[in-house]
Protein backbone atom coordinates (compact mmCIF):
# COMPACT_ATOMS: atom_id res chain seq x y z
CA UNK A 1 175.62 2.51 25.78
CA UNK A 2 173.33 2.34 22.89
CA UNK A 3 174.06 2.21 19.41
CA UNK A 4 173.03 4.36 15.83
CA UNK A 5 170.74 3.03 13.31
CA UNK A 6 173.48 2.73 10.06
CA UNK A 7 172.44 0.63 6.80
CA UNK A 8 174.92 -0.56 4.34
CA UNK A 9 173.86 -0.46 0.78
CA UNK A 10 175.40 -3.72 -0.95
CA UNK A 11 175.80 -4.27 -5.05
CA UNK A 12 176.93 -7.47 -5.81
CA UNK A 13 177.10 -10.78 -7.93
CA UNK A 14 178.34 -8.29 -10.91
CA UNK A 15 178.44 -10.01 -14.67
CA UNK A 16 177.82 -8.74 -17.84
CA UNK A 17 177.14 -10.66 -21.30
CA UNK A 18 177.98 -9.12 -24.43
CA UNK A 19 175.47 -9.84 -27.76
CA UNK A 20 177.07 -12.13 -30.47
CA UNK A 21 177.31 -9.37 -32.62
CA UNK A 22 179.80 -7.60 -30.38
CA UNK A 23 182.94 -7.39 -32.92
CA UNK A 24 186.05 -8.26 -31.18
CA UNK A 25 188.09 -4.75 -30.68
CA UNK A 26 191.50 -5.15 -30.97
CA UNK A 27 194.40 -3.60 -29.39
CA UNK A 28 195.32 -0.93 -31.75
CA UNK A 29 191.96 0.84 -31.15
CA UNK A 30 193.74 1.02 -27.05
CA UNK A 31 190.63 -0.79 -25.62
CA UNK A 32 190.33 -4.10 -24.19
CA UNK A 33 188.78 -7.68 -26.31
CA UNK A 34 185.77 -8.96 -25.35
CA UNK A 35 187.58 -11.71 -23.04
CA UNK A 36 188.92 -8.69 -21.12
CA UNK A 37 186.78 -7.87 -17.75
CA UNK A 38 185.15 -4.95 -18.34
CA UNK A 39 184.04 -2.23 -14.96
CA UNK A 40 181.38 0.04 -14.16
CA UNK A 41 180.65 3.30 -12.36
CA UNK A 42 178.37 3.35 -9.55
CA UNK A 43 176.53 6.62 -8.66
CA UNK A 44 174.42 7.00 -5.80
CA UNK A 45 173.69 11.23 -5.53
CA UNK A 46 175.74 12.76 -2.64
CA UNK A 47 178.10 10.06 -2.46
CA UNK A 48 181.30 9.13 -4.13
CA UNK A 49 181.40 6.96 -7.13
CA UNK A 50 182.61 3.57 -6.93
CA UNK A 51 184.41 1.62 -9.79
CA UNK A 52 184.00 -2.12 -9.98
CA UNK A 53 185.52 -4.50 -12.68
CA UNK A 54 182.93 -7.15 -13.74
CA UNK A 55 183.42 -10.34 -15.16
CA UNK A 56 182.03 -11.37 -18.67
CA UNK A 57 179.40 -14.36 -18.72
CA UNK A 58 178.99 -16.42 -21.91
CA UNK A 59 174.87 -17.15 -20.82
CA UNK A 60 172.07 -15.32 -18.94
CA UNK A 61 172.44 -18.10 -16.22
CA UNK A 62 172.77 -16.02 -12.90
CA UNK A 63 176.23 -15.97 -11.70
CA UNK A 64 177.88 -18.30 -9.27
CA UNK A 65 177.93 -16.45 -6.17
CA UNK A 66 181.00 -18.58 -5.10
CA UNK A 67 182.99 -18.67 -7.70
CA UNK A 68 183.02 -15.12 -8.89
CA UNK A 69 185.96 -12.76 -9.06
CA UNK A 70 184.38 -9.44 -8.65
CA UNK A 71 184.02 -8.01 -4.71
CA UNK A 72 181.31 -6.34 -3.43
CA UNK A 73 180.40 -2.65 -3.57
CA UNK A 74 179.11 -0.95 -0.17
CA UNK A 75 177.84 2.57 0.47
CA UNK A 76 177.25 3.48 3.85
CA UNK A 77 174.40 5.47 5.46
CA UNK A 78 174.87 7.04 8.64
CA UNK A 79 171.86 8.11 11.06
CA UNK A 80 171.92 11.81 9.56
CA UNK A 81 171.86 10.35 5.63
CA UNK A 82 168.69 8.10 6.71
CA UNK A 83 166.97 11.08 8.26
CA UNK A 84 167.49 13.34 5.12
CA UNK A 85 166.59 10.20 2.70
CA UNK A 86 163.43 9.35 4.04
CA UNK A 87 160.21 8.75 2.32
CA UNK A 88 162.46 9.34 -0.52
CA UNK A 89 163.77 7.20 -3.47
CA UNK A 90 167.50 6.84 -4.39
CA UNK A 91 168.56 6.11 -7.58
CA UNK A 92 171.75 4.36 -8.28
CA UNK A 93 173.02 4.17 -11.52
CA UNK A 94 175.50 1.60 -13.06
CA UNK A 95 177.86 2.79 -16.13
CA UNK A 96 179.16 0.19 -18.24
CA UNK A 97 182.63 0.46 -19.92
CA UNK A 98 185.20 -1.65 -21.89
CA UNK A 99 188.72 -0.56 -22.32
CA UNK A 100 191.73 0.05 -19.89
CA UNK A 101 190.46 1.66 -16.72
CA UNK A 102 192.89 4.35 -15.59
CA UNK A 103 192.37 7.19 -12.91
CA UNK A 104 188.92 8.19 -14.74
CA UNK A 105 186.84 5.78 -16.45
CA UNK A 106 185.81 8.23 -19.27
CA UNK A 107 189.04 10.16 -20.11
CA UNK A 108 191.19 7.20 -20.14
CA UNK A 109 189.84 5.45 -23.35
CA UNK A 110 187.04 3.65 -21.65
CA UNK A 111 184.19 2.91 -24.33
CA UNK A 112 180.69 3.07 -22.55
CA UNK A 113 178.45 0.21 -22.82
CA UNK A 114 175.24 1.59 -21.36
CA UNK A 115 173.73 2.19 -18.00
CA UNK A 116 171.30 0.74 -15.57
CA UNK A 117 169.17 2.22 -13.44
CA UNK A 118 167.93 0.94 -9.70
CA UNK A 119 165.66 2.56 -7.38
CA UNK A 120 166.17 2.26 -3.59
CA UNK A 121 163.77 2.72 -1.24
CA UNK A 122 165.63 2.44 1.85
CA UNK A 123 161.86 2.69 3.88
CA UNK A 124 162.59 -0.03 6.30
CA UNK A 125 165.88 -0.51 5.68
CA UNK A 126 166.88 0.27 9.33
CA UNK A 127 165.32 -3.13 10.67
CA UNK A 128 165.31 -5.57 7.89
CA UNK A 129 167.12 -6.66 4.73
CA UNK A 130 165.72 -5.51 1.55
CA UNK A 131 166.20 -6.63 -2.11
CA UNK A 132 165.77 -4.27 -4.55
CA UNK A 133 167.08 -5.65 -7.72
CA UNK A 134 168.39 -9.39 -8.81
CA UNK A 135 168.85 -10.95 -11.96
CA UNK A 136 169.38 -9.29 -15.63
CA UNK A 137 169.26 -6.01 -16.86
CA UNK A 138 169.81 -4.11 -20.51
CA UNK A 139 172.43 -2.19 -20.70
CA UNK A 140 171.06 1.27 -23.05
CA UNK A 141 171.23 5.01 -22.57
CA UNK A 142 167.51 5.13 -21.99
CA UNK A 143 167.20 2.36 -19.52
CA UNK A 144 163.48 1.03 -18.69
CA UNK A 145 164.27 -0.87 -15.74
CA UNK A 146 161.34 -3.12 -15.81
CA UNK A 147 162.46 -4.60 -19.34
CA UNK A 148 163.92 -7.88 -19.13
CA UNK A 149 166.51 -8.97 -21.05
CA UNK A 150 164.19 -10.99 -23.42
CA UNK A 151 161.63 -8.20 -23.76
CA UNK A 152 163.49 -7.53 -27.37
CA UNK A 153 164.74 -9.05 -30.55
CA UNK A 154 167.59 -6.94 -30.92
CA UNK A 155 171.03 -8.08 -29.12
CA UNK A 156 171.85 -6.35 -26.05
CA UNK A 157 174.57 -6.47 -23.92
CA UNK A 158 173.37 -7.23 -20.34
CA UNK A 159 173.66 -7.07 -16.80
CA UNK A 160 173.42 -8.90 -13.57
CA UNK A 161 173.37 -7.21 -10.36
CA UNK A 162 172.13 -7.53 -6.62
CA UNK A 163 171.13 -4.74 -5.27
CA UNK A 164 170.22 -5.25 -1.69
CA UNK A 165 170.71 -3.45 1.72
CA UNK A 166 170.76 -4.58 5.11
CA UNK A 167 170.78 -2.84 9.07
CA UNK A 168 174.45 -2.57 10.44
CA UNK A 169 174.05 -0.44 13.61
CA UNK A 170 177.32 0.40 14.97
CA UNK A 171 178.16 2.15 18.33
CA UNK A 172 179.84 5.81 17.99
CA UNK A 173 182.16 7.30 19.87
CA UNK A 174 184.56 10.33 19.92
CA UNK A 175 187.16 11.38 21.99
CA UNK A 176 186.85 14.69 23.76
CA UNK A 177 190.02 15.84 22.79
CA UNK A 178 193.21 14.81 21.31
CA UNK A 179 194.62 11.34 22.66
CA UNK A 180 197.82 12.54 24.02
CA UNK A 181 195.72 15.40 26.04
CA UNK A 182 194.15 12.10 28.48
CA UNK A 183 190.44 13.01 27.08
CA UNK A 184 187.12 11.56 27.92
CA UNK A 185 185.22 9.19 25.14
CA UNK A 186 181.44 9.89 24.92
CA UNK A 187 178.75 7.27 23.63
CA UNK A 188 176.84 9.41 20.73
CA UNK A 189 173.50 9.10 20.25
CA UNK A 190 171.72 10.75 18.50
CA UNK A 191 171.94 14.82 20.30
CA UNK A 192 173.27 12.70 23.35
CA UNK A 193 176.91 12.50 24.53
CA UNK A 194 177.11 10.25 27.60
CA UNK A 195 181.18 10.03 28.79
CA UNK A 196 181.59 6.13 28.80
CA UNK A 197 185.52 5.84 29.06
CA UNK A 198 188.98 7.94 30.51
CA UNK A 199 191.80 7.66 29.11
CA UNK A 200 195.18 7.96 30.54
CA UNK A 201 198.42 9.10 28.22
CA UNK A 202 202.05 8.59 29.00
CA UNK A 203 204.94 9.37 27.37
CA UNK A 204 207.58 8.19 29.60
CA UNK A 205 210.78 8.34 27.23
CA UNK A 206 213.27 7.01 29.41
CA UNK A 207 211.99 3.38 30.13
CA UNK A 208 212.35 0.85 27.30
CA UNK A 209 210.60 -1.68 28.93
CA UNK A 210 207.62 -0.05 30.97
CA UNK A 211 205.19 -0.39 28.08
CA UNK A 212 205.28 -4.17 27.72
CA UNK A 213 202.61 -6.59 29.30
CA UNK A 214 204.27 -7.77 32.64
CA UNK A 215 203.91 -11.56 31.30
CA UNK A 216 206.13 -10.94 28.45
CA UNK A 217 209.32 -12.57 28.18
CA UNK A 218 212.55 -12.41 26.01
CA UNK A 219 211.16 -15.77 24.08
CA UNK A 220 208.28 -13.73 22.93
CA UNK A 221 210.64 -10.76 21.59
CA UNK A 222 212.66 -13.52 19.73
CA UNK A 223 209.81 -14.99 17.85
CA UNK A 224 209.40 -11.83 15.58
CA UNK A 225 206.80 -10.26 17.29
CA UNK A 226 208.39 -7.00 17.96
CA UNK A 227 211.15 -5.51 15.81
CA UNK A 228 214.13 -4.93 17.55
CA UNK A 229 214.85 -1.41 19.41
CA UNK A 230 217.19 1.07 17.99
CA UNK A 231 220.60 0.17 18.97
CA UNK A 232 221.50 2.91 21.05
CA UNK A 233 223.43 5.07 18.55
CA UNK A 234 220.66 7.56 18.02
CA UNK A 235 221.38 11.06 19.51
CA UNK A 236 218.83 12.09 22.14
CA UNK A 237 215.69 12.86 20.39
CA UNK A 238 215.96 10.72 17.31
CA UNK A 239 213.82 7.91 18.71
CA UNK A 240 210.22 8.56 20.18
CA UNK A 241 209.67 5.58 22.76
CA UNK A 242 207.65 4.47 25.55
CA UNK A 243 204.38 5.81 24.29
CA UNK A 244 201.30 4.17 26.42
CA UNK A 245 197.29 5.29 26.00
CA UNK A 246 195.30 2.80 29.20
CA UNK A 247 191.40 3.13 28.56
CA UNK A 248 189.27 2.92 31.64
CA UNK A 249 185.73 2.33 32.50
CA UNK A 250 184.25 4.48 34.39
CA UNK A 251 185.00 2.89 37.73
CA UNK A 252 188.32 3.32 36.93
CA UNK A 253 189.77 0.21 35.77
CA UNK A 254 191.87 -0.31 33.20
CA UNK A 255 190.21 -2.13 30.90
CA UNK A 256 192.13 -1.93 27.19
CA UNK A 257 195.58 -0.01 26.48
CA UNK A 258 197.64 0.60 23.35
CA UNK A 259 201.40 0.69 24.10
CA UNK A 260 204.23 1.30 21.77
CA UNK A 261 206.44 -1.79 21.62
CA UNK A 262 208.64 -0.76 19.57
CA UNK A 263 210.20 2.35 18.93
CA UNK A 264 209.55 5.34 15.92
CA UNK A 265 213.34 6.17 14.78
CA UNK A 266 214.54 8.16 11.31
CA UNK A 267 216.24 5.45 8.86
CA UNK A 268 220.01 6.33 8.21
CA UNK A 269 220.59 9.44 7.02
CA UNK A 270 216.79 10.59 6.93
CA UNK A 271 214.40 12.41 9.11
CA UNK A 272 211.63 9.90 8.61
CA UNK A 273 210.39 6.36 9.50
CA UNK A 274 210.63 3.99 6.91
CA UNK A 275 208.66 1.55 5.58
CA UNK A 276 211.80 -1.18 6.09
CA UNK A 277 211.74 0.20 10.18
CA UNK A 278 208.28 0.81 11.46
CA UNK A 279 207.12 1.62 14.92
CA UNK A 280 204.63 -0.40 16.03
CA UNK A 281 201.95 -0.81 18.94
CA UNK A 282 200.67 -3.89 20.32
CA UNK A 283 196.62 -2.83 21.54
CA UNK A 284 195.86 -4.93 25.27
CA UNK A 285 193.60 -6.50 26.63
CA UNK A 286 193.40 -7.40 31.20
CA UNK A 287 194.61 -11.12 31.47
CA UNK A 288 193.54 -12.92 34.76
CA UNK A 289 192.23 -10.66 37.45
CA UNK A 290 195.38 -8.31 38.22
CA UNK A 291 195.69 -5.14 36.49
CA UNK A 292 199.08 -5.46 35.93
CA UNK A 293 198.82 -8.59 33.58
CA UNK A 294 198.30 -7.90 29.75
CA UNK A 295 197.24 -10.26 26.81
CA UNK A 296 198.02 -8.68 23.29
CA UNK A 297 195.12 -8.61 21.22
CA UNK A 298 196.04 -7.12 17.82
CA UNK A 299 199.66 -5.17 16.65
CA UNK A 300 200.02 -2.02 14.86
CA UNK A 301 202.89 -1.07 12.54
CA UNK A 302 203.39 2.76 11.11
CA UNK A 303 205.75 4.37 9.26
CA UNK A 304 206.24 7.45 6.71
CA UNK A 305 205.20 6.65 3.35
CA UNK A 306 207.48 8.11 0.30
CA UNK A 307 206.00 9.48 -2.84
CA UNK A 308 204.01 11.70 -5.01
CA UNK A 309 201.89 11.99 -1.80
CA UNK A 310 203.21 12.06 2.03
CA UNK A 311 201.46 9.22 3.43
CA UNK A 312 201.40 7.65 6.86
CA UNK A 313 201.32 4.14 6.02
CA UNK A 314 199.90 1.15 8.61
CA UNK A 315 199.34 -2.63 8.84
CA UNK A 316 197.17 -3.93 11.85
CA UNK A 317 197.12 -7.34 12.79
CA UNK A 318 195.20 -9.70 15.06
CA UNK A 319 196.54 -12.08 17.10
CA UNK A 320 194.98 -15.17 17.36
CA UNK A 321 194.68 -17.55 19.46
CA UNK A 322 197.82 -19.90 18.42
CA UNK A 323 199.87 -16.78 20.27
CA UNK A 324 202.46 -14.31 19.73
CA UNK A 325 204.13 -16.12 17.08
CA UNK A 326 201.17 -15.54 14.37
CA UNK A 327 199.63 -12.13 13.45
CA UNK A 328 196.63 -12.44 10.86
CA UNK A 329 196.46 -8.69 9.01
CA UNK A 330 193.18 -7.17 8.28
CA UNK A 331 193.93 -3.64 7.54
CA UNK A 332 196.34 -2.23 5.93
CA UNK A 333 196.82 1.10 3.26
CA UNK A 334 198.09 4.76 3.18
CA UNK A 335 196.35 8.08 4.49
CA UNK A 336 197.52 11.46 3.46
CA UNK A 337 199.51 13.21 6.04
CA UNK A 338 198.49 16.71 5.28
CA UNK A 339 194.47 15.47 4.97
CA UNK A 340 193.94 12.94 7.16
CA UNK A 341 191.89 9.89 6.41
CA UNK A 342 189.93 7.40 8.09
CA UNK A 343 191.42 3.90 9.28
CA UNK A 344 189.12 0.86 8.37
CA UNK A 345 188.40 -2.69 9.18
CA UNK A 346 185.98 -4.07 7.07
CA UNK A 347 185.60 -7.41 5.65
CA UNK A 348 182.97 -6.90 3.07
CA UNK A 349 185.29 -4.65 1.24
CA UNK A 350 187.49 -7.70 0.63
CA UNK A 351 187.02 -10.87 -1.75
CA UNK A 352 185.51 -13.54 0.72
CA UNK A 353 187.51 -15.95 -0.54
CA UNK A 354 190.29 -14.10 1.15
CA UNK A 355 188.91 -13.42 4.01
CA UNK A 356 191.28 -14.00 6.52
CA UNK A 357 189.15 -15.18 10.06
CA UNK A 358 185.80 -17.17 9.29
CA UNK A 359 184.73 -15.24 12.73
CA UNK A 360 185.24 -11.84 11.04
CA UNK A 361 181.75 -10.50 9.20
CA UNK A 362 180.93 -7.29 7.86
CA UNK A 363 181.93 -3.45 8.94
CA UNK A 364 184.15 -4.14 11.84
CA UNK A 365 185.20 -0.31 13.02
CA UNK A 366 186.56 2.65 11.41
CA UNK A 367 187.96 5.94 13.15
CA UNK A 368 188.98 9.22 11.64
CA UNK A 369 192.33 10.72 11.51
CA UNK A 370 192.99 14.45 11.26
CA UNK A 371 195.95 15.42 9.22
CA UNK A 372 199.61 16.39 10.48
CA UNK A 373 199.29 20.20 12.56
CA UNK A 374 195.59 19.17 13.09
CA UNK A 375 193.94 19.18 16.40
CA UNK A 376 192.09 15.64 16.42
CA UNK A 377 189.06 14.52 18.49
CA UNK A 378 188.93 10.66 17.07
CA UNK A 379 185.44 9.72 15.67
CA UNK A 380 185.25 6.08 16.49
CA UNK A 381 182.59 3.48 14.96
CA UNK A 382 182.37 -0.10 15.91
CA UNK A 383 180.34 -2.70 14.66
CA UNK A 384 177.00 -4.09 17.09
CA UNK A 385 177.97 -7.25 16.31
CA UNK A 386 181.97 -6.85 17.60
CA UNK A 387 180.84 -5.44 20.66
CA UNK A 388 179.82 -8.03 23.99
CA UNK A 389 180.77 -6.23 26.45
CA UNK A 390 182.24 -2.47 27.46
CA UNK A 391 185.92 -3.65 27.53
CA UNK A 392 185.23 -4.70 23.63
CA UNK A 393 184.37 -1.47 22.65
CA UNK A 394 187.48 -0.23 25.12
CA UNK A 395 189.82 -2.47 22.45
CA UNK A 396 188.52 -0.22 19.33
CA UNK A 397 189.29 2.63 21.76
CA UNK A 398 192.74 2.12 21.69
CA UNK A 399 193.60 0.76 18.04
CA UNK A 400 192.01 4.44 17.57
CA UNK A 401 194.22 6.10 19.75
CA UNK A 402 197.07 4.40 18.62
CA UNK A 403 196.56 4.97 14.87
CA UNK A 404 196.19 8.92 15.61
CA UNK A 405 199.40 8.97 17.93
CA UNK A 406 201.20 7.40 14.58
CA UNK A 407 200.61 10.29 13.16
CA UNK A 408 202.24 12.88 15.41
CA UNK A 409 205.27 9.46 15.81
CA UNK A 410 205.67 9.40 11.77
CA UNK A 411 206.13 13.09 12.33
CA UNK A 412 209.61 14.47 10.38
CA UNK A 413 212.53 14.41 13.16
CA UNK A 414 212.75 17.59 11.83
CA UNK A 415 209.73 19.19 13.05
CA UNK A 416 208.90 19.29 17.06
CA UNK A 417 206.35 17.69 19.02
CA UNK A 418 203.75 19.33 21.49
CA UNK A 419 204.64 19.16 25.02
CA UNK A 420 202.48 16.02 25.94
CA UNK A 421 204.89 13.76 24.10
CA UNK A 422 207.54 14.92 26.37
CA UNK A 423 206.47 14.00 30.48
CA UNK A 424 208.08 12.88 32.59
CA UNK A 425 208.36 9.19 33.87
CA UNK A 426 204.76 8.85 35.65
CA UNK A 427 203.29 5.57 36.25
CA UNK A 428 199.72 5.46 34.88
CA UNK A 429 199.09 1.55 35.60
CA UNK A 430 198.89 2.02 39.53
């Protein structure tokens, strides 16, 4: 199992300083005073842009690293981005604006500052961490990037920035077909898919209590861990239940499962799951040396987001190692139903300050979801540094299988499901 060369782009330790001469602009003119944060646009070409509030500084000392309010900003360069970039410089570009920052930052009342300039040459970049720019730069609409900001007389309004990129090789994966089909996950690498997992689906509606780890007991159901199932007043077919992806090696054991712990059912009067009800999946891990025994390693909640845009909404949790009676989230938000999205842990995204596990660094995993009607073949991309052993990489496995079955359980009770969610009792842990 070998991994990809990726390499995260990083801009960070964002502050700007505004010359004295700067009049303060009141409200009336709709943009923001000088004491107001302003934000930037980031461009890289080929990319999305990124928006970023920065913090005002009243010197040209560099910023405190530790104390600063404003998050990093990553872009992400995958194996076939490297190839096309290189021997060639990238240019990212920084676009300064006061003023409220709505949907757009120009047609929103935004007033632009200026713009900085940074050339990245990302020769290298696969195997060691690069610094490309730190310290001050002037903000102007013809930006000379090797001007300091003491190179001129006039006041300036200027701007700190590291710009720096480091190697973050992750393992890829992808399922050979959809989850519920029982598909085969190849290692990719570069032209090369070598099958490294099986994976066994069962949708055994009839059994409350199959799914659960054999060394769970009513205590931990009490302690808040799982919701409680429907109460039995649902007609047949209002409740999907009993859900249960196992991920084996290629010997065959079962080495990492995601099982639905609690069911998907409509709220009253509705044809949807609600945020107030969610289903949820606990992801396993093999405890001791039967097969049979489970330890939960993280918990997934979905449900049916309402508003302007359908949205399958999740929280995933860790467990740690206090027990069942503590769940630490680090990942939650909303993908489109009808497009799909891609589900995400990764820490650098978030203020460190908040980060929730001292033991969780960088790009963690992400995996793509097709939207609703879709046929979906999971693209799955874990972190090097998450991954010790095959049965980690097994774990990722099933949070992705488990976020892409929420799909098809968020589906409207309306609408049908394909015939996979609807076996027969089998038993797939023998």
């Amino acid at each position: 199992m070998d991994p990809c060369p990726f390499v995260r782009v990083i801009i960070e330790s964002f502050s700007l300083k505004l010359p004295p001469t700067t009049k303060p602009i009141t409200s009336t003119t709709g943009i923001h005073s000088t004491t107001t944060p302003c934000y930037c646009k980031l461009r890289i070409k080929h990319f999305p842009p990124q928006t970023q509030f920065i913090p005002l500084s009243s010197t040209t000392s560099p910023p405190d690293t530790t104390t600063t309010t404003s998050a990093a900003v990553n872009f992400h360069l995958d194996p076939t981005t490297l190839r096309r970039l290189q021997g060639k410089p990238v240019l990212l570009t920084v676009s300064v604006y006061t003023g409220r920052m709505g949907q757009s930052c120009v047609s929103n009342g935004g007033k632009a500052l200026g713009r900085v300039q940074v050339v990245v040459n990302l020769d290298g970049s696969v195997t060691k961490p690069i610094v490309f720019q730190n310290g001050w730069m002037k903000l102007g609409s013809d930006v000379d990037n090797n001007n300091n900001c003491n190179n001129s007389n006039k006041p300036v309004a200027v701007l700190h920035l590291k710009v720096r990129s480091e190697p973050d090789p992750r393992f890829l994966f992808q399922f050979g077909g959809e989850p519920e089909c029982s598909p085969v996950v190849f290692n990719i690498q570069g032209n090369i898919r070598q099958p490294v997992f099986s994976c066994k689906f069962s949708a055994d509606r009839n059994s409350r209590s199959r799914s659960l780890p054999s060394d769970f007991t009513m205590n931990n159901i009490n302690r808040g861990w799982m919701t409680p199932f429907s109460s039995g007043k649902e007609k047949p077919g209002r409740e999907r239940k009993g859900w249960m992806l196992v991920v084996h090696d290629l010997s065959g054991s079962s080495i990492a499962a995601a099982s639905m712990i609690t069911p998907f059912v409509p709220c009253q009067g509705s044809d949807r799951v609600s945020r107030s009800n969610p289903g949820a999946w606990l992801i396993l891990r093999p405890h001791g040396v039967s097969i049979s025994n489970w330890k939960p390693w993280g918990r997934l909640e979905a449900w049916r987001e309402r508003g302007p845009i359908d949205g399958l909404g999740y929280k995933f949790e860790l467990v740690t190692n206090s027990g069942m009676t503590s769940g630490v989230p680090i990942s939650q938000g909303t993908m489109n139903i009808k497009k799909g999205g891609k589900f995400c842990i990764d820490e650098t995204l978030k203020d460190s300050r908040a980060s929730p596990l001292s033991n969780i660094k960088g790009f963690v995993m992400s995996s793509s979801v097709e939207g609703e009607g879709k046929a979906s073949k999971p693209m799955v991309q874990v972190g090097v540094q998450h991954v010790t052993c095959m049965a980690d990489a097994a774990l990722f496995i099933a949070l992705a299988a488990a976020i892409d079955l929420s799909m098809d359980a968020c589906k409207l009770f309306s609408s049908k499901l394909r015939k996979e969610f609807l076996q027969d009792e089998q038993d797939f842990l023998s």
